[in-house]
C-alpha atoms as a PDB file:
ATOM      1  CA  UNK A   1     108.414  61.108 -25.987  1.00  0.00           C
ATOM      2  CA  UNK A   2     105.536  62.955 -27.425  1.00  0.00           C
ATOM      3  CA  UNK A   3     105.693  66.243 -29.425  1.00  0.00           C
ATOM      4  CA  UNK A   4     103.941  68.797 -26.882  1.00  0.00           C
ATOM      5  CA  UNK A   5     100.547  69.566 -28.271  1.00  0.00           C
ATOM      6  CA  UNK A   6     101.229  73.081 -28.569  1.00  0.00           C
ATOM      7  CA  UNK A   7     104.227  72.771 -30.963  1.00  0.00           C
ATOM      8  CA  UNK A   8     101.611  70.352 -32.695  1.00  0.00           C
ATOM      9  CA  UNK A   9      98.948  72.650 -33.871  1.00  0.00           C
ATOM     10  CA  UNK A  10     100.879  76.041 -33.792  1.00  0.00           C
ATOM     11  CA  UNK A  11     102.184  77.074 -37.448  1.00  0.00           C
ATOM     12  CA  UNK A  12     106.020  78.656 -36.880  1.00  0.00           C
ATOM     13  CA  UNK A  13     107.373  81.296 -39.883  1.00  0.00           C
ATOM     14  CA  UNK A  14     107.398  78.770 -43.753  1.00  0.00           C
ATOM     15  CA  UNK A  15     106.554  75.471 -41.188  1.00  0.00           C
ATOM     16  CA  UNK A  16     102.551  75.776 -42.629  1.00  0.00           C
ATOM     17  CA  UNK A  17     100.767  74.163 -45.191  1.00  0.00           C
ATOM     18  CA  UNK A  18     102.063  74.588 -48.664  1.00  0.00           C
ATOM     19  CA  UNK A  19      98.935  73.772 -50.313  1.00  0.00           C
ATOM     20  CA  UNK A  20      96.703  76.802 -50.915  1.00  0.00           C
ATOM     21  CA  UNK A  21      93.016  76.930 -52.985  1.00  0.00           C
ATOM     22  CA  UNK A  22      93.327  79.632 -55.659  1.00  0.00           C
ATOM     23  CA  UNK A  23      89.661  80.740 -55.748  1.00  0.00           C
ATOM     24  CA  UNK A  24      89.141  84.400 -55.766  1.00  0.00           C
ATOM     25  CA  UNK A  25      85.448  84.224 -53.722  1.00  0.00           C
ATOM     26  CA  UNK A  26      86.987  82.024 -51.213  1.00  0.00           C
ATOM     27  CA  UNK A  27      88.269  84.944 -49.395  1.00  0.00           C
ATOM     28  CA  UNK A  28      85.143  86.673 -49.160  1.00  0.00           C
ATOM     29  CA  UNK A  29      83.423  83.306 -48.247  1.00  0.00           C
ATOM     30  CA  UNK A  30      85.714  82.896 -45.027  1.00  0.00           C
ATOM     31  CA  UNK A  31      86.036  86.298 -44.009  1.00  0.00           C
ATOM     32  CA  UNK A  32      82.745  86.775 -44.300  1.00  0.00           C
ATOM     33  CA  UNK A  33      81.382  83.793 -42.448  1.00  0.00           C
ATOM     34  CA  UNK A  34      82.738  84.836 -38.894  1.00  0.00           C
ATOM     35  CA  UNK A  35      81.033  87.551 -37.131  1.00  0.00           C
ATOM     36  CA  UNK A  36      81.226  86.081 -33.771  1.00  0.00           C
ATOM     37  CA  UNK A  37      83.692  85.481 -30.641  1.00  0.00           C
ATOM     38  CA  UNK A  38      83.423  81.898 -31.205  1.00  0.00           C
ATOM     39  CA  UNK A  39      85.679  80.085 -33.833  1.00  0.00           C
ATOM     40  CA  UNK A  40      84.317  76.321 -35.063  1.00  0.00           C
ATOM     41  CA  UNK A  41      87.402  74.963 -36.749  1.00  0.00           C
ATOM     42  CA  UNK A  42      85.753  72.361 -39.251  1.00  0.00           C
ATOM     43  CA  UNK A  43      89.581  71.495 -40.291  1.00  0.00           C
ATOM     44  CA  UNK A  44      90.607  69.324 -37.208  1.00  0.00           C
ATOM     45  CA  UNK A  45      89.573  66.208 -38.160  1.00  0.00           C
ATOM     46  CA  UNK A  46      90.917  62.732 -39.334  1.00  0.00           C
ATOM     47  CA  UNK A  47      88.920  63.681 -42.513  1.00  0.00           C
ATOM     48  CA  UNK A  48      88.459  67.224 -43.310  1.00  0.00           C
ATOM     49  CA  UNK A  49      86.909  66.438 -46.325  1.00  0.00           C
ATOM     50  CA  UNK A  50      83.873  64.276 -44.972  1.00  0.00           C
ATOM     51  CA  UNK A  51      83.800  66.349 -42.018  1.00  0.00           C
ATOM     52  CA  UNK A  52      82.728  70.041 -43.739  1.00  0.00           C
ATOM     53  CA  UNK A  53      80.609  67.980 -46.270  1.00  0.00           C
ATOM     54  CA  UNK A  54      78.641  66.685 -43.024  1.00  0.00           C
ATOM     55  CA  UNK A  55      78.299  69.880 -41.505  1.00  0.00           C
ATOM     56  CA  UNK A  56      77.503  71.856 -45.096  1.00  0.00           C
ATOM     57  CA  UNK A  57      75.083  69.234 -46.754  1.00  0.00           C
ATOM     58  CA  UNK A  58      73.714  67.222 -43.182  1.00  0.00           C
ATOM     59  CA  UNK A  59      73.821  69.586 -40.300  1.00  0.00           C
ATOM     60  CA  UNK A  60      75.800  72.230 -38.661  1.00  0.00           C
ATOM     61  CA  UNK A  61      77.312  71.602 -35.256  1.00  0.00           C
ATOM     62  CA  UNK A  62      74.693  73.568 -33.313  1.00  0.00           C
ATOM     63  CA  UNK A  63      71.919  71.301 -34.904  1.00  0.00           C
ATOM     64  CA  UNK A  64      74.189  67.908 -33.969  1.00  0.00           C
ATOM     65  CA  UNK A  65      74.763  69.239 -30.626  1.00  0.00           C
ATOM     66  CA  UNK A  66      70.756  70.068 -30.398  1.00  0.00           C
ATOM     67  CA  UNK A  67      69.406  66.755 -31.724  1.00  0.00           C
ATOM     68  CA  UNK A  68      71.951  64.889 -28.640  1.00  0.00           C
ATOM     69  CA  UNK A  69      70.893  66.775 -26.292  1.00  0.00           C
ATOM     70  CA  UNK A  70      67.246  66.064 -26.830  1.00  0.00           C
ATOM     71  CA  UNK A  71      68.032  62.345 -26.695  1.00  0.00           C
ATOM     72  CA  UNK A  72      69.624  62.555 -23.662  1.00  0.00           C
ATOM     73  CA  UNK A  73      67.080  64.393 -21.665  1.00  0.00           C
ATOM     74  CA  UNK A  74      64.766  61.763 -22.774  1.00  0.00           C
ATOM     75  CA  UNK A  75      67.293  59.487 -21.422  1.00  0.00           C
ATOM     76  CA  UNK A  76      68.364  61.110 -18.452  1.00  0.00           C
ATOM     77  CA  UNK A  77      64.225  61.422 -17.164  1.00  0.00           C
ATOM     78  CA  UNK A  78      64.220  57.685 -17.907  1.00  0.00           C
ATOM     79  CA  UNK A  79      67.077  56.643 -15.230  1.00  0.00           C
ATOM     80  CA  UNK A  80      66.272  54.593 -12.309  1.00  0.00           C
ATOM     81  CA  UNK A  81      66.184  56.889  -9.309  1.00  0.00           C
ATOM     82  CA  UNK A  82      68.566  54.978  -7.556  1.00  0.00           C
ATOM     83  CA  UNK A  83      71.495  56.746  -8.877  1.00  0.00           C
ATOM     84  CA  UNK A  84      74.373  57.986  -6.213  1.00  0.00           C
ATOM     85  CA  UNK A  85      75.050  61.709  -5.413  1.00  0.00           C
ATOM     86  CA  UNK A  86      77.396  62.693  -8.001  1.00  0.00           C
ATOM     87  CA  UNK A  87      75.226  60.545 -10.790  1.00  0.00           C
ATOM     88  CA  UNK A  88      71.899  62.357  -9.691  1.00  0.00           C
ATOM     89  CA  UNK A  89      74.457  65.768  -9.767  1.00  0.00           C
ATOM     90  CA  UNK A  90      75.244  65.277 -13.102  1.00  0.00           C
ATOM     91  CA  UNK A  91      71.677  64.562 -14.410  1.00  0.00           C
ATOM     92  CA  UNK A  92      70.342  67.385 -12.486  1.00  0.00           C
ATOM     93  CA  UNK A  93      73.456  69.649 -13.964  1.00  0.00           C
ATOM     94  CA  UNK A  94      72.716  67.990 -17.695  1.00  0.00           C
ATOM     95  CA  UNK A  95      68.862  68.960 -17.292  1.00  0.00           C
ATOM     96  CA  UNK A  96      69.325  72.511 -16.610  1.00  0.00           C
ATOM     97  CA  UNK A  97      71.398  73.188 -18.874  1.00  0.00           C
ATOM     98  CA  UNK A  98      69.047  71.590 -21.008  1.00  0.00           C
ATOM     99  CA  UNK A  99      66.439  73.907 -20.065  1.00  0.00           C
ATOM    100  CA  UNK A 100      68.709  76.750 -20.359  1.00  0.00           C
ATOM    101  CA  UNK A 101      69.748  76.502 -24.066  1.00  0.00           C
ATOM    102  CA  UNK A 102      65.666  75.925 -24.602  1.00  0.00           C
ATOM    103  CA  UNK A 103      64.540  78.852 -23.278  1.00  0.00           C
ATOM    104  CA  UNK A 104      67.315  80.463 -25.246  1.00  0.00           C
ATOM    105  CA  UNK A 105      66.568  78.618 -28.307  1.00  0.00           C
ATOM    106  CA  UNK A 106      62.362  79.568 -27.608  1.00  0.00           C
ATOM    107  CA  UNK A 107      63.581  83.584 -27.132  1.00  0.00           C
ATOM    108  CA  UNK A 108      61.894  83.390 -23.685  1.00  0.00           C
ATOM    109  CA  UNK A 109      62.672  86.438 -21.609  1.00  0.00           C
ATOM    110  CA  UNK A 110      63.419  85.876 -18.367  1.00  0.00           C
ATOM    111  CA  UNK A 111      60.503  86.308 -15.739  1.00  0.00           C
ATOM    112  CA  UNK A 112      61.729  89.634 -14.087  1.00  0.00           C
ATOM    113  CA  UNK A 113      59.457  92.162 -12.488  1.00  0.00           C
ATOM    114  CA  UNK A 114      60.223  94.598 -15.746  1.00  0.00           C
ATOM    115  CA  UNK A 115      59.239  91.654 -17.469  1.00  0.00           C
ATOM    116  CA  UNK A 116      56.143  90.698 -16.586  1.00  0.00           C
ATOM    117  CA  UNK A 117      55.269  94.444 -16.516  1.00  0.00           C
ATOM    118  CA  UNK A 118      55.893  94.813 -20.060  1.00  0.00           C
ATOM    119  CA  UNK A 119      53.851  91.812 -20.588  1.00  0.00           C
ATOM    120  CA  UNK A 120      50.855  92.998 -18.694  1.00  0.00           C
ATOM    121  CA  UNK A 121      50.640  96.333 -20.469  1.00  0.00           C
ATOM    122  CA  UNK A 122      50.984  94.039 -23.455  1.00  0.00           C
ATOM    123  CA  UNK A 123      48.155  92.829 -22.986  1.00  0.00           C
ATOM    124  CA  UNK A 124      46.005  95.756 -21.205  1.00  0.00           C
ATOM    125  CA  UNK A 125      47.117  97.416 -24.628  1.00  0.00           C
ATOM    126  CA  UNK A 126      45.403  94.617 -26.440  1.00  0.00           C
ATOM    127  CA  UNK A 127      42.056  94.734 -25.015  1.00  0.00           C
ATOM    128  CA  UNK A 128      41.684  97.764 -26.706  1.00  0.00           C
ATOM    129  CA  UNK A 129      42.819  96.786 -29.740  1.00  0.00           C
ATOM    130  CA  UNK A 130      41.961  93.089 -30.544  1.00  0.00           C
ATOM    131  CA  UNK A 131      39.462  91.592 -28.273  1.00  0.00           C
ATOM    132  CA  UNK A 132      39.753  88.556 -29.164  1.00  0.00           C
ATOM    133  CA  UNK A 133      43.014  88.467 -29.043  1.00  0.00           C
ATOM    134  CA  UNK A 134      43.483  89.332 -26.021  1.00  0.00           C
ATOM    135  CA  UNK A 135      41.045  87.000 -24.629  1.00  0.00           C
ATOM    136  CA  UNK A 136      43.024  84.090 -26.545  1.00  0.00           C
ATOM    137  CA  UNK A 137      45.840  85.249 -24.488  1.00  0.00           C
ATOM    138  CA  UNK A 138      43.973  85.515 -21.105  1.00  0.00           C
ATOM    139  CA  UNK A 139      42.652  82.640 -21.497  1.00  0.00           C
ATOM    140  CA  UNK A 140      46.210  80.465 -22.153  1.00  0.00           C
ATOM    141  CA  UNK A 141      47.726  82.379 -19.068  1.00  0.00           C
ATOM    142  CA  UNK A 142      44.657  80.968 -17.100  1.00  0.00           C
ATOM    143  CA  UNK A 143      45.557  77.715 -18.215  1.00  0.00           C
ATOM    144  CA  UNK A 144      48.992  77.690 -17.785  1.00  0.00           C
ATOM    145  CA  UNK A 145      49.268  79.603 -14.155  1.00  0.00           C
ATOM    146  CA  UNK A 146      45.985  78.461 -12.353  1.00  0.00           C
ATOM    147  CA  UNK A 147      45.452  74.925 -11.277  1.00  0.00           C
ATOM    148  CA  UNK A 148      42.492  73.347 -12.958  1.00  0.00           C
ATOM    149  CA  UNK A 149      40.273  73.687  -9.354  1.00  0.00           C
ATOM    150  CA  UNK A 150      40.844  77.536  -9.095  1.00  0.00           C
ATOM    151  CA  UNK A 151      40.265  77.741 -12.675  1.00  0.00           C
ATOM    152  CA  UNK A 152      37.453  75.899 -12.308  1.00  0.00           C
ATOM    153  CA  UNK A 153      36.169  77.474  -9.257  1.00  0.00           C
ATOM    154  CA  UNK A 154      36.521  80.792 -11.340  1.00  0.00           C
ATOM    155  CA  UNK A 155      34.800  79.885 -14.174  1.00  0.00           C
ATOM    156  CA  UNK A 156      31.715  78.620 -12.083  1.00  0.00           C
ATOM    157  CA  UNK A 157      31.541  81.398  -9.257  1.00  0.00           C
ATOM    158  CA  UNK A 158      31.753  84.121 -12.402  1.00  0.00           C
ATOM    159  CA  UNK A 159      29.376  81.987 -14.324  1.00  0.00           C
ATOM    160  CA  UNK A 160      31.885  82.493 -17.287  1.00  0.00           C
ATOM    161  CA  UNK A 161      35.329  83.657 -17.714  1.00  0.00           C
ATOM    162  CA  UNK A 162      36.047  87.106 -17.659  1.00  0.00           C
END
């Protein structure tokens, strides 16, 4: 019968490791690396070794994790689209949280009234400022938020853009 997995990784009074790295900065290194709530323990592995190597010299978990996931939204918006329920669930799950860590990765703010009214004395505050600025800016937000026949439409009933 199998050890339970709890007895397996917990470390009982003298049961521990009785190896121990005699480096006086190594303290200050290990303490000092943790300022989180999240632990990433780089020791459970079949080879520790290899394994912190990877993540020091290669990349770091968050930038593995990161490169997969933005192979498998390519994937996942290349499935056939005759998937069943729980398989379309599960893409649709996988692509917003997807989105989710992007917008947190970009720094975007989400789009609440207080929001967008901090952006749009933003920008009132740069028309004073930097005019050409500002119209870079008005200009992109036309772009982005108007369909190309109102922006269109605008451009030609104004005879230029405001």
């Amino acid at each position: 019968m199998p050890a339970s997995p709890i007895i397996d990784i917990t470390k009982f009074p003298l049961s521990g490791d009785v190896t121990q790295a005699i480096n006086p900065w190594s303290w200050m290194n290990n303490s000092l690396g943790q300022f989180g709530y999240i632990n990433i323990n780089q020791t459970v592995s079949s080879n520790r070794g290899l394994e912190r190597e990877i993540v020091e010299r290669a990349a770091g978990y968050g930038k593995q994790l990161g490169r997969i996931t933005d192979v498998l939204e390519v994937v996942a918006r290349r499935l056939p689209a005759d998937l069943d329920k729980d398989e379309k669930k599960a893409v649709a799950e996988f692509l917003d949280m997807a989105h989710a860590v992007a917008a947190v990765k970009a720094g975007y703010a989400a789009p609440s009234q207080e929001n967008i009214d901090r952006l749009i004395a933003g920008i009132r505050h740069l028309k004073g400022k930097d005019d050409a600025a500002y119209r870079a800016i008005v200009d992109k937000l036309r772009k982005e938020l108007l369909p190309d026949a109102a922006t269109a439409r605008l451009t030609h009933s104004n005879g230029a853009r405001r």
